[in-house]
Protein backbone atom coordinates (compact mmCIF):
# COMPACT_ATOMS: atom_id res chain seq x y z
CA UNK A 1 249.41 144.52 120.39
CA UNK A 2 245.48 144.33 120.60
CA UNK A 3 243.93 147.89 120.70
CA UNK A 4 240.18 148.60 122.46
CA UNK A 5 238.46 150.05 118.88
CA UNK A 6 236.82 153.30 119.30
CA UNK A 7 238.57 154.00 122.67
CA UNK A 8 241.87 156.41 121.36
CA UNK A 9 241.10 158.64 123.59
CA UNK A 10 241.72 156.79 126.59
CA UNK A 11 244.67 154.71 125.64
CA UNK A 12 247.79 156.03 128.35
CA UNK A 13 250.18 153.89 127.26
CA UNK A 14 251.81 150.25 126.94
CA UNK A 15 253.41 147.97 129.24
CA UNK A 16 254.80 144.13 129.29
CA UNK A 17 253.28 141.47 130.15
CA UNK A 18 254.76 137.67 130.24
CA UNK A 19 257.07 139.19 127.22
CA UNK A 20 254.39 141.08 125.25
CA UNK A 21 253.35 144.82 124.76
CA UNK A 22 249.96 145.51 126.02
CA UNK A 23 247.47 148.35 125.87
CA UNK A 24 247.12 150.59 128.84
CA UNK A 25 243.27 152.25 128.70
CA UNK A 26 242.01 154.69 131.57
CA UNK A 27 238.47 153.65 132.90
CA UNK A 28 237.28 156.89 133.37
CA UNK A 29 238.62 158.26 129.74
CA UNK A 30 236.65 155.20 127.79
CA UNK A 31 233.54 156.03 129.66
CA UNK A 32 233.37 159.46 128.85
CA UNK A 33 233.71 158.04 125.54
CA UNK A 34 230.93 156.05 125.60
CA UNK A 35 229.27 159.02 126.62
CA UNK A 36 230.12 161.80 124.52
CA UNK A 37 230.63 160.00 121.27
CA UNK A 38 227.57 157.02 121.45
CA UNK A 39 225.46 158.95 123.30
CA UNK A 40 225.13 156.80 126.08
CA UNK A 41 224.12 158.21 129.46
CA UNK A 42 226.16 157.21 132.58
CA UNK A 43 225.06 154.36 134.10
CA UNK A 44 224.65 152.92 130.37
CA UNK A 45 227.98 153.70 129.96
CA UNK A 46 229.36 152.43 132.72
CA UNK A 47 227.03 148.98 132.30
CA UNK A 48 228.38 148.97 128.67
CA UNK A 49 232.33 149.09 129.49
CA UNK A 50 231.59 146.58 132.46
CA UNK A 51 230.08 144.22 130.31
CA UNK A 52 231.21 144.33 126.99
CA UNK A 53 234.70 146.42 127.86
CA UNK A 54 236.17 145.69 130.98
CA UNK A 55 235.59 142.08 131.39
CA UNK A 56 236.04 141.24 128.18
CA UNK A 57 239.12 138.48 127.39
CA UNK A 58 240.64 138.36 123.62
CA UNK A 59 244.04 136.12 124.89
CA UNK A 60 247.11 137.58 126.68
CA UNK A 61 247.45 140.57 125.48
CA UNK A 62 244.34 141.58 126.62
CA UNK A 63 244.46 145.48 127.06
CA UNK A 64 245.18 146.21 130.74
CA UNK A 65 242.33 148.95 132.21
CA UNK A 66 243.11 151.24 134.83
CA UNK A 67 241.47 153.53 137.27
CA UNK A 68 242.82 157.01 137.54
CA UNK A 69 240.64 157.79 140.05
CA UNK A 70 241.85 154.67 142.27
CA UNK A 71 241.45 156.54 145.41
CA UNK A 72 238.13 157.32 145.86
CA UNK A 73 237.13 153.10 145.20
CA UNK A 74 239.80 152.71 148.19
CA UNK A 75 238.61 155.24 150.41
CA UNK A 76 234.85 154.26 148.97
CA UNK A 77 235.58 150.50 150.53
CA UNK A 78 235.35 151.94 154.14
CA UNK A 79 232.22 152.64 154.12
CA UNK A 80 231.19 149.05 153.27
């Protein structure tokens, strides 16, 4: 299983995925890591984890990263 380094903190969990055990991260939880242990503000965090984190492919089993906050980027879409 590949691990995010640095990002304990906001590791829920594991799941399957075509056979394999994959990392489960929270969003919000590696953020606020960013932030309270690099010293990052928040939209450097959040450009940071986007770039570097989120998008980020290392084969299939690639850690899987989740929002917890989900529905306020559904109910956020509306107003689009």
């Amino acid at each position: 299983m590949i691990t995010a380094d640095g990002f304990d903190y906001g590791l829920l969990g594991v799941t399957s995925r075509d056979g394999k055990t994959v990392a489960v991260y929270s969003v919000e939880r590696c953020v606020e890591t960013l932030i309270n242990e690099q010293g990052m503000d928040s939209e450097e965090a959040w450009d940071y984890f986007d770039f570097n984190v989120l998008n980020a492919y290392v084969g299939d089993q690639t850690p899987i990263f989740i929002w917890e906050n989900w529905q306020d980027i559904v109910e956020g879409e509306d107003d689009e």
